[in-house]
Protein backbone atom coordinates (compact mmCIF):
# COMPACT_ATOMS: atom_id res chain seq x y z
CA UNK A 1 0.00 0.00 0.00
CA UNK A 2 2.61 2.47 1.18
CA UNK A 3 4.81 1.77 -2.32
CA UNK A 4 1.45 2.20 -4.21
CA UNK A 5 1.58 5.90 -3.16
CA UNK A 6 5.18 6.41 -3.72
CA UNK A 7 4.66 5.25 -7.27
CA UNK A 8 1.77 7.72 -7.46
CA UNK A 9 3.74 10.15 -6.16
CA UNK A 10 7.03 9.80 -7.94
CA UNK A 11 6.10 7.56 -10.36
CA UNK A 12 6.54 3.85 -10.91
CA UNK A 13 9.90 2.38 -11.27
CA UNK A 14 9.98 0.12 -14.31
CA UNK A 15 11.35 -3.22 -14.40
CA UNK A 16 13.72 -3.21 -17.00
CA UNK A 17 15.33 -6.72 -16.62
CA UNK A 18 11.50 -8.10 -17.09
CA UNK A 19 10.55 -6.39 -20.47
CA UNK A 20 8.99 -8.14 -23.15
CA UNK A 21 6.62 -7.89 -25.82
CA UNK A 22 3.22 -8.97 -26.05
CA UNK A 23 2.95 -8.40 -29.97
CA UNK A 24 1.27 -4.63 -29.95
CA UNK A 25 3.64 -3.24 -27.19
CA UNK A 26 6.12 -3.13 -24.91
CA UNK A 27 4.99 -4.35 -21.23
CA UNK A 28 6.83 -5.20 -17.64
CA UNK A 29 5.83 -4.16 -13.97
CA UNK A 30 6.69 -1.90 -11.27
CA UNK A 31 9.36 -2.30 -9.09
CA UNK A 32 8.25 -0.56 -6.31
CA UNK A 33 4.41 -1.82 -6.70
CA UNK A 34 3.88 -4.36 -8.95
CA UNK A 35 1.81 -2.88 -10.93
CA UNK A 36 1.67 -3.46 -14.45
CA UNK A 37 2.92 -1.21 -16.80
CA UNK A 38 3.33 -0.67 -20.33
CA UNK A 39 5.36 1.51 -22.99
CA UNK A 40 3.18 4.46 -24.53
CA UNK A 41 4.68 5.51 -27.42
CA UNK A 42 3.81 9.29 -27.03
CA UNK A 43 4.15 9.36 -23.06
CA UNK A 44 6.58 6.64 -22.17
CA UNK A 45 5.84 4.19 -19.63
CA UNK A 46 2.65 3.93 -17.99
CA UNK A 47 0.34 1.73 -16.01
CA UNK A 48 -1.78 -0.78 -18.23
CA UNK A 49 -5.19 0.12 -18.49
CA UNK A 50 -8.32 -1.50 -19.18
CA UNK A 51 -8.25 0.31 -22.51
CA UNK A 52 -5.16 -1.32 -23.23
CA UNK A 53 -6.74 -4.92 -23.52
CA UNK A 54 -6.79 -5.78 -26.78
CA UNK A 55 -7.40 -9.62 -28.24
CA UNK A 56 -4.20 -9.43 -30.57
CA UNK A 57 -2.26 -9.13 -27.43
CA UNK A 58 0.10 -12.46 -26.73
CA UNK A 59 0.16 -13.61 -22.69
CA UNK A 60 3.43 -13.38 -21.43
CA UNK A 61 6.48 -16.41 -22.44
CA UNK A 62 6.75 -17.54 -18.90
CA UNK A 63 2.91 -17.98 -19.33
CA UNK A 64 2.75 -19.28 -22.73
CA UNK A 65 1.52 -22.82 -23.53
């Protein structure tokens, strides 16, 4: 909870060692929070949205069948 507002704060602190791509964009979590995040082409890095959820989107490798 307490890193949740620090990241709202300050601003999340992306994961860069967890990075991958889902086939439409860039994606990885928060350091600090957890929280997932993904790559906005116009405003950088950002938390994912349910906007964001698109069907052309590929799960994650780890979770991949």
């Amino acid at each position: 909870m307490f890193a949740r507002t620090i990241c709202k704060l300050g601003g999340h602190r992306v994961n860069r060692r967890r990075v991958w791509h889902d086939g439409v964009d860039f994606r990885t979590s928060c350091d600090r929070c957890h929280a997932p995040l993904i790559r906005d082409e116009k405003n950088g890095w950002r938390e994912f949205g349910d906007d964001d959820a698109l069907e052309e989107r590929q799960a994650h490798p780890h979770h991949a069948p």
